[in-house]
C-alpha atoms as a PDB file:
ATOM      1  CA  UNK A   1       0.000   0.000   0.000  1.00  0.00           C
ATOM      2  CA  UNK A   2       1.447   3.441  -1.044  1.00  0.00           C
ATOM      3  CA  UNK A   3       1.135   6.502   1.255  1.00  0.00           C
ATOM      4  CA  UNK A   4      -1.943   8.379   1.926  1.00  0.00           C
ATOM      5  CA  UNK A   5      -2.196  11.985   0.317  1.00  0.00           C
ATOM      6  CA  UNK A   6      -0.940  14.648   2.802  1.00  0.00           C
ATOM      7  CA  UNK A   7      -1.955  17.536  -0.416  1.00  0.00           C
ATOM      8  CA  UNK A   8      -4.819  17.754  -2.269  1.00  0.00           C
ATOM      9  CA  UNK A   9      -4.401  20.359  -4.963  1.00  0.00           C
ATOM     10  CA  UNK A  10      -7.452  21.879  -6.750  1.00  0.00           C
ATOM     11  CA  UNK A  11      -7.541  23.544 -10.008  1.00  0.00           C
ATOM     12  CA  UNK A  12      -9.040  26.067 -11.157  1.00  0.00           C
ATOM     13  CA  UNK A  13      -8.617  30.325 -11.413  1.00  0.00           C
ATOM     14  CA  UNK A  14      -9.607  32.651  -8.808  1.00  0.00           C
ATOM     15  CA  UNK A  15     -12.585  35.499  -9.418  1.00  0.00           C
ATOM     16  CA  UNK A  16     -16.133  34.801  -9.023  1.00  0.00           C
ATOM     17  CA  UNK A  17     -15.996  35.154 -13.199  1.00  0.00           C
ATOM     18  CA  UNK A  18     -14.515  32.182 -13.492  1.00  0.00           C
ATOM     19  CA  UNK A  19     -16.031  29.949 -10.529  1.00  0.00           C
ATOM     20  CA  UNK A  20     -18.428  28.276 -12.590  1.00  0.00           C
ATOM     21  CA  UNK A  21     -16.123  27.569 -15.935  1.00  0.00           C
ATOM     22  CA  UNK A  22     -15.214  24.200 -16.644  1.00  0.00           C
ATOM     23  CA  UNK A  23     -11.453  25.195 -15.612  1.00  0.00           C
ATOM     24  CA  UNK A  24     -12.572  25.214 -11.945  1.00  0.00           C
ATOM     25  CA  UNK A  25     -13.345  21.593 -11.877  1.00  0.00           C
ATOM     26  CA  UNK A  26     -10.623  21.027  -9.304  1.00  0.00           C
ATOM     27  CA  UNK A  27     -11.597  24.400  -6.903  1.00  0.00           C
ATOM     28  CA  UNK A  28     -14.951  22.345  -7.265  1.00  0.00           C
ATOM     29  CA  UNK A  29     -14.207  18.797  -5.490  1.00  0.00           C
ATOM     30  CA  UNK A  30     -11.642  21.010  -2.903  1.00  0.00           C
ATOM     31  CA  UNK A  31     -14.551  22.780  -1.870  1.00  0.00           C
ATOM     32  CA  UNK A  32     -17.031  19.603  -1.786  1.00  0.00           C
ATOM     33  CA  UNK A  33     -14.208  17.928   0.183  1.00  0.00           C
ATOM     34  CA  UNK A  34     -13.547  20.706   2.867  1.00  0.00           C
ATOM     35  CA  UNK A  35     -17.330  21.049   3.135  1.00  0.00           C
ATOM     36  CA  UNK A  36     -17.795  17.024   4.111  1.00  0.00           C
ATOM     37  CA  UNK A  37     -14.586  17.103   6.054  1.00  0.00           C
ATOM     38  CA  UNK A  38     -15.822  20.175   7.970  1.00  0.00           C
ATOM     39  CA  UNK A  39     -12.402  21.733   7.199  1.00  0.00           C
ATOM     40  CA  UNK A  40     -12.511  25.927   6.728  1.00  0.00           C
ATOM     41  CA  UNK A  41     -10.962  27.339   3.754  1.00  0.00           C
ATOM     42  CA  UNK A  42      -9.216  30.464   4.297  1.00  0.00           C
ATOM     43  CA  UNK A  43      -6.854  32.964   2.308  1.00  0.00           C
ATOM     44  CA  UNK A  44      -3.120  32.143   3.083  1.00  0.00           C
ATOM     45  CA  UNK A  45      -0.955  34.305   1.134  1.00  0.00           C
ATOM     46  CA  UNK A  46       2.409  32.960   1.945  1.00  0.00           C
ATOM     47  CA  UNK A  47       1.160  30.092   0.408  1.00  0.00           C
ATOM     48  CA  UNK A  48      -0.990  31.873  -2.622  1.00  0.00           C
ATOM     49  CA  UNK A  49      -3.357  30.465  -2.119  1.00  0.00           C
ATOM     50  CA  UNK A  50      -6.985  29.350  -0.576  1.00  0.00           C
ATOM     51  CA  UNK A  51      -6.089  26.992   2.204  1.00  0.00           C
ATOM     52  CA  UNK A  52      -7.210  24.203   4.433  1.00  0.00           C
ATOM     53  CA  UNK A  53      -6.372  21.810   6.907  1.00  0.00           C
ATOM     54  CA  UNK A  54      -7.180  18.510   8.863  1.00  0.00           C
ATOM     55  CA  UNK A  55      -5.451  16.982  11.957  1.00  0.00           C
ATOM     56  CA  UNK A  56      -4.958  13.425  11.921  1.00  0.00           C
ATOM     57  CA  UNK A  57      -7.398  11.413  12.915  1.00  0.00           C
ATOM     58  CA  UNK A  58     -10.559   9.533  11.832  1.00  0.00           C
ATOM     59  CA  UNK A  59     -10.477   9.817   7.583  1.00  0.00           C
ATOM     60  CA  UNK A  60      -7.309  11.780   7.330  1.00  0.00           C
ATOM     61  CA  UNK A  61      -5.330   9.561   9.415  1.00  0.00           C
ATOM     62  CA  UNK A  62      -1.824  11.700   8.666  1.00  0.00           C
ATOM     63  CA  UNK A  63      -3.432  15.203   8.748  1.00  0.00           C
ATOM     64  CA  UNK A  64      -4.340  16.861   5.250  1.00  0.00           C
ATOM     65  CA  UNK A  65      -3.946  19.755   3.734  1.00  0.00           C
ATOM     66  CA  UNK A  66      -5.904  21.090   0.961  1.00  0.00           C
ATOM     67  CA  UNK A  67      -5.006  23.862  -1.589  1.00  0.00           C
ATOM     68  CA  UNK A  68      -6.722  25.986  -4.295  1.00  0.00           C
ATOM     69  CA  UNK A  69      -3.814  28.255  -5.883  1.00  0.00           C
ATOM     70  CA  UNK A  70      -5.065  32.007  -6.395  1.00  0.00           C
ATOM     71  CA  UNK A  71      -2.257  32.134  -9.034  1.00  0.00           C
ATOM     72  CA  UNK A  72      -4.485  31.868 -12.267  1.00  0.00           C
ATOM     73  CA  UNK A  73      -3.834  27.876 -13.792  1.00  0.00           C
ATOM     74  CA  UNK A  74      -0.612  28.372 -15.799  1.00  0.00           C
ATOM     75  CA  UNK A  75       1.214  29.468 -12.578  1.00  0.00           C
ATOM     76  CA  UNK A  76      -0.353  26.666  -9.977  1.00  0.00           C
ATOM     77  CA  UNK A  77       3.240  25.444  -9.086  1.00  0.00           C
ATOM     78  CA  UNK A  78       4.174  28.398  -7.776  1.00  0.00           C
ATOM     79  CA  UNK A  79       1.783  28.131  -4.450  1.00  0.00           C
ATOM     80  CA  UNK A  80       2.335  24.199  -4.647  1.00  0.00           C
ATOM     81  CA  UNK A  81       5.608  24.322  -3.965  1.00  0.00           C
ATOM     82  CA  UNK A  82       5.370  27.199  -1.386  1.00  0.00           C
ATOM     83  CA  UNK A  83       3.342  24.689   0.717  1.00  0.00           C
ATOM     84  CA  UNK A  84       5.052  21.568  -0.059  1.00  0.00           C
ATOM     85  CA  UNK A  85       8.213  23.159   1.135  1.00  0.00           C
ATOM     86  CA  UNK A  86       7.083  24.160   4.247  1.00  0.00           C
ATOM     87  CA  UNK A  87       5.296  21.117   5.557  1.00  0.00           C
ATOM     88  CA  UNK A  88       7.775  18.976   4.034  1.00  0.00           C
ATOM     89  CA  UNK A  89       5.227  17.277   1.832  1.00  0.00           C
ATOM     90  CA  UNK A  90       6.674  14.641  -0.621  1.00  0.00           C
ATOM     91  CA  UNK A  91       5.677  14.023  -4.111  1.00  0.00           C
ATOM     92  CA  UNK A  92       4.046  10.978  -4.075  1.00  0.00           C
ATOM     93  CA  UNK A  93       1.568  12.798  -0.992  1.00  0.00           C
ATOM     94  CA  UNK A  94      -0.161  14.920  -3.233  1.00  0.00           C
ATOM     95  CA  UNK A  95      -3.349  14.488  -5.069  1.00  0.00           C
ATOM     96  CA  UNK A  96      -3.893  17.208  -8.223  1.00  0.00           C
ATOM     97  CA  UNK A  97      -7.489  17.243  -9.234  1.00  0.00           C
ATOM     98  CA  UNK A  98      -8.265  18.963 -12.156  1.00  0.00           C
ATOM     99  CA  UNK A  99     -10.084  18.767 -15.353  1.00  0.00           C
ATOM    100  CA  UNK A 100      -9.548  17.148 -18.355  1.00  0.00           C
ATOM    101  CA  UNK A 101     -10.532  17.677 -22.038  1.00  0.00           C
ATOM    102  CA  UNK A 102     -10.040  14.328 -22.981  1.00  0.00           C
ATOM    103  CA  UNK A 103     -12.442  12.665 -21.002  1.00  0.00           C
ATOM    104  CA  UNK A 104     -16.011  13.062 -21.533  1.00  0.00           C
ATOM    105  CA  UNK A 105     -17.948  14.400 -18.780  1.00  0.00           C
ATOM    106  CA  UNK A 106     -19.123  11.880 -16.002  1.00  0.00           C
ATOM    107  CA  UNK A 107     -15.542  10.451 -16.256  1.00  0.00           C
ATOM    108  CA  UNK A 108     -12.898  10.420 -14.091  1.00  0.00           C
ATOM    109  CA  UNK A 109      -9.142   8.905 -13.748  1.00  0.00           C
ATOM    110  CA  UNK A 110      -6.939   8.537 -11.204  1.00  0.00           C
ATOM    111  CA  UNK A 111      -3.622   7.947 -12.365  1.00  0.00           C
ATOM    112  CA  UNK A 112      -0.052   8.021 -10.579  1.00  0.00           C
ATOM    113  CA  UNK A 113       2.781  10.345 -12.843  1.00  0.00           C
ATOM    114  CA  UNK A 114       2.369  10.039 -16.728  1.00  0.00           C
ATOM    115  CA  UNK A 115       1.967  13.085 -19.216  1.00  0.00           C
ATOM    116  CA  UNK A 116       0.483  16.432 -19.292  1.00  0.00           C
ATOM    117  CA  UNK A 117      -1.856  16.443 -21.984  1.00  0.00           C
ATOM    118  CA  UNK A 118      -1.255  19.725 -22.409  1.00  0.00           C
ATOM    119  CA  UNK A 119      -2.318  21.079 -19.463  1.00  0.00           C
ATOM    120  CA  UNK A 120      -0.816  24.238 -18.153  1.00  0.00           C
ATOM    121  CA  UNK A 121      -1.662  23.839 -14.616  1.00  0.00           C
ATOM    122  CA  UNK A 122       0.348  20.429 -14.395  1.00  0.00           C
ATOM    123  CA  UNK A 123       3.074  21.794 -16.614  1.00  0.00           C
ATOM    124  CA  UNK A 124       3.633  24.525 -14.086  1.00  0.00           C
ATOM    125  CA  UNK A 125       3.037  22.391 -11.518  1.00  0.00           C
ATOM    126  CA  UNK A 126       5.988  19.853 -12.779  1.00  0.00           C
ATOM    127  CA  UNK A 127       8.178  22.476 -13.750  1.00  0.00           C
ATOM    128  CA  UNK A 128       8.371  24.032 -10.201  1.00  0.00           C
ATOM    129  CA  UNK A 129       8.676  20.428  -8.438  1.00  0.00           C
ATOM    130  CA  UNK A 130      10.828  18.863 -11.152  1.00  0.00           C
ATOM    131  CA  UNK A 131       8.813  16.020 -12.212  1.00  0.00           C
ATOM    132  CA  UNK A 132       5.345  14.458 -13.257  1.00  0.00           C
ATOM    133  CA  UNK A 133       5.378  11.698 -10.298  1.00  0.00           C
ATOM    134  CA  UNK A 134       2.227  13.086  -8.238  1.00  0.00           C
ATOM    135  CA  UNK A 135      -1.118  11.293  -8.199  1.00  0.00           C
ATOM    136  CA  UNK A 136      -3.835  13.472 -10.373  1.00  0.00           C
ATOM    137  CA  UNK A 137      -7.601  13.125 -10.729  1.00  0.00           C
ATOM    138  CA  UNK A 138      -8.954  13.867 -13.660  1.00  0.00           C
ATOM    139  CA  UNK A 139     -12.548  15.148 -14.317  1.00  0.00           C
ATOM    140  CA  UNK A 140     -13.893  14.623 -17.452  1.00  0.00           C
ATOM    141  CA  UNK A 141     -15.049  18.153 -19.590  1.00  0.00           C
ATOM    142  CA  UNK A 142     -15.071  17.076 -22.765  1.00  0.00           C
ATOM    143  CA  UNK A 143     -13.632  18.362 -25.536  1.00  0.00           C
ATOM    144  CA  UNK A 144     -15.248  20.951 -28.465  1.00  0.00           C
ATOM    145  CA  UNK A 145     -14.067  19.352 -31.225  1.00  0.00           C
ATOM    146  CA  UNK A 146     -12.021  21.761 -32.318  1.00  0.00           C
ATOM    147  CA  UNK A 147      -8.696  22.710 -30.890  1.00  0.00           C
ATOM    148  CA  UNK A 148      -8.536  25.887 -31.456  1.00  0.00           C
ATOM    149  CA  UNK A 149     -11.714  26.504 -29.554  1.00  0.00           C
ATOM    150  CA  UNK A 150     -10.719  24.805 -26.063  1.00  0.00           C
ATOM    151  CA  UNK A 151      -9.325  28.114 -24.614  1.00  0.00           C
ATOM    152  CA  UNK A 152     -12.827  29.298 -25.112  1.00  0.00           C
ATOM    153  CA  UNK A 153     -14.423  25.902 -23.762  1.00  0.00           C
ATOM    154  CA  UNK A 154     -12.552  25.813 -20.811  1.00  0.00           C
ATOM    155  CA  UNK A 155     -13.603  29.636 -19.369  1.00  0.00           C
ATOM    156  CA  UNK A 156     -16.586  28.898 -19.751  1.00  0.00           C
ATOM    157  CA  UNK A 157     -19.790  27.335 -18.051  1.00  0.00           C
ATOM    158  CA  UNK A 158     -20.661  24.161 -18.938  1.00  0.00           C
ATOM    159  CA  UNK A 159     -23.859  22.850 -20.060  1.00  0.00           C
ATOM    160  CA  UNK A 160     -26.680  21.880 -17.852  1.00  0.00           C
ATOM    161  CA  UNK A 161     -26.625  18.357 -18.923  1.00  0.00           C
ATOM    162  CA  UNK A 162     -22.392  18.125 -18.591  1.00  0.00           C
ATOM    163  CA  UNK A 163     -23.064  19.956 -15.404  1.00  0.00           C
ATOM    164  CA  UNK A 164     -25.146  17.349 -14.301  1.00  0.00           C
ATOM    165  CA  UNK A 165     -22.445  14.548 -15.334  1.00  0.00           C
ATOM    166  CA  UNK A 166     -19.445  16.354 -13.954  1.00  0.00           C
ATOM    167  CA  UNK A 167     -21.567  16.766 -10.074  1.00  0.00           C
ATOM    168  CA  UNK A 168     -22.425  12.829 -10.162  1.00  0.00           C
ATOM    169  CA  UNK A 169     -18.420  12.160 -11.381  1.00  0.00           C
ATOM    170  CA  UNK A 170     -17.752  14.021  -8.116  1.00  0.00           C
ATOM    171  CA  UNK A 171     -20.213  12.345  -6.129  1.00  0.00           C
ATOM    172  CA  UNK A 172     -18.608   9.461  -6.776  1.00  0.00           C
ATOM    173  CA  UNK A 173     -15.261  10.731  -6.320  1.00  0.00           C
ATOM    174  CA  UNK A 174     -16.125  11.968  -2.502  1.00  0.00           C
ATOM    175  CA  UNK A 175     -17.757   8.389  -1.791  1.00  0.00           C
ATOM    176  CA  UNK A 176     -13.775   7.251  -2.162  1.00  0.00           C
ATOM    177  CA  UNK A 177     -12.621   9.525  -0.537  1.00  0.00           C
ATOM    178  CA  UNK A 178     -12.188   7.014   2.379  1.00  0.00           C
ATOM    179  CA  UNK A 179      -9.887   4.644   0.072  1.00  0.00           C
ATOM    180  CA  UNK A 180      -7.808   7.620  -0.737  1.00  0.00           C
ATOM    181  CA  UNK A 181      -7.394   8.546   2.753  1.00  0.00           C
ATOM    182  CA  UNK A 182      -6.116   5.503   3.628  1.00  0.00           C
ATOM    183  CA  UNK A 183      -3.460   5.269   0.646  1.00  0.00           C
ATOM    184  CA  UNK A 184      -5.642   2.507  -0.733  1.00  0.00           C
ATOM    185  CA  UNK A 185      -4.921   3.575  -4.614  1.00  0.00           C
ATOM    186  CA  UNK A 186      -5.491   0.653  -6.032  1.00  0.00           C
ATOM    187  CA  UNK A 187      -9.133   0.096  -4.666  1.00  0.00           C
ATOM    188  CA  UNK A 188      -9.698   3.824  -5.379  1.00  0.00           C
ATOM    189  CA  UNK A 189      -8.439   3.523  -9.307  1.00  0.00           C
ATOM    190  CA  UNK A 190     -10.703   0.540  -9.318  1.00  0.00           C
ATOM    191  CA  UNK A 191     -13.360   2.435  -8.211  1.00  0.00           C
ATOM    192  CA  UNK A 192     -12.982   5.378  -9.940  1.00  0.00           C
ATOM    193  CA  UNK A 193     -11.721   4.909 -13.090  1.00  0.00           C
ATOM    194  CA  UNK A 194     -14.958   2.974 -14.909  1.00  0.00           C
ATOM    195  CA  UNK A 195     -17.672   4.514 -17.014  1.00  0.00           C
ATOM    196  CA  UNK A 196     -20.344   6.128 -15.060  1.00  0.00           C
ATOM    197  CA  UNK A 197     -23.089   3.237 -16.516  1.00  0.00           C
ATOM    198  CA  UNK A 198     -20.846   0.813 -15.178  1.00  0.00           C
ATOM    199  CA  UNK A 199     -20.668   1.953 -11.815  1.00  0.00           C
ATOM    200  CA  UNK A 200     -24.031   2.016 -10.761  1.00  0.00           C
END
C-alpha cells in the first residue's frame, strides 16, 4: 500500500468570473471535500493560495492539507511548492485534481505520474517540483471538437446536462474519498476509473 495523500491540490482560477467555468473543476471537489470534512478554507498568502487543513485522525489519518492556488492555472506550481516546502510534503503525498478535455464528462481517472496532456496547470506544476510523479484526478469536460476553440471551452460554463455529469463524477469521487485517505490507490483507481453506466 502506497502513502496516503498529505496535499490535495485543486484547479481552477480565482474570481467569481470564473467559478463556474469548466477550468474550476478542481476548486470544485476542494470545496465539496472541505465542506464534508468540515475543514474551513481560508486565504493564506504565503502560500498563494486558498487553504485548508485537517489533523490526523478519523479519515485523514496523517493530517491533510488542501489547496486551491489564487495564481491563475498556468502558474499553480508556484503556491504548490510554497506549501510543499514548508510542511515537508513529498511528491508521491499529493493528489492534483483537475479537469480534463479528454475525457467526456461523467468520467474520471486517477492515475499516478504520466503526461500532461497539455495542461498548463500540471506543466507549471511539474516544472516548479521537477517532475510528473504526483497522483492526479482527472474530471472529465469534454472536448469541443475543435482545438482551437478549447481556450474558449474551458472559461466557460458548462452545459446543464455536462453539469449534471461532472456533479455525479464528483459524487462518486467523494464516496472514495475514504480509500484515498487511507493510501488505498489501487481500490480507489478501481473504483474510480470505470464509465459512469458501469458503476451504478
Amino acid at each position: 500500500m502506497q502513502r496516503p495523500p498529505r496535499l490535495i491540490v485543486g484547479l481552477g482560477n480565482p474570481g467569481a468570473e470564473y467559478a463556474k467555468t469548466r477550468h474550476n473543476a478542481g476548486f470544485w471537489f476542494c470545496e465539496r471535500l472541505a465542506a464534508d470534512l468540515g475543514i474551513p478554507l481560508a486565504k493564506e498568502t504565503r502560500f498563494h493560495g486558498i487553504v485548508g487543513s485537517a489533523r490526523a485522525g478519523g479519515n485523514t489519518p496523517h493530517g491533510l492539507w488542501l489547496l486551491l492556488p489564487q495564481t491563475f492555472m498556468n502558474r499553480s506550481g508556484q503556491a504548490v511548492r510554497a506549501l510543499a516546502q514548508f510542511y515537508r510534503i513529498e511528491v508521491d503525498e499529493m493528489l492534483v485534481v483537475h479537469d480534463e478535455l479528454d475525457l467526456p464528462p461523467g468520467q474520471l481517472r486517477l492515475k499516478f505520474g504520466g503526461g500532461l496532456g497539455g495542461h498548463n496547470g500540471l506543466k507549471d506544476i511539474t516544472a516548479h517540483l521537477g517532475t510528473q510523479d504526483y497522483w492526479r484526478l482527472r474530471v472529465g469536460i469534454g472536448h469541443p471538437g475543435d482545438r482551437n476553440q478549447v481556450v474558449n471551452f474551458v472559461l466557460k460554463p458548462p452545459q446543464k446536462a455536462e453539469q449534471e455529469a461532472i456533479d455525479t463524477a464528483l459524487d462518486r469521487a467523494l464516496l472514495a474519498w475514504p480509500l484515498l485517505a487511507g493510501g488505498d490507490w489501487r481500490n480507489a483507481m478501481q473504483k474510480l476509473n470505470v464509465k459512469p453506466d458501469a458503476s451504478a
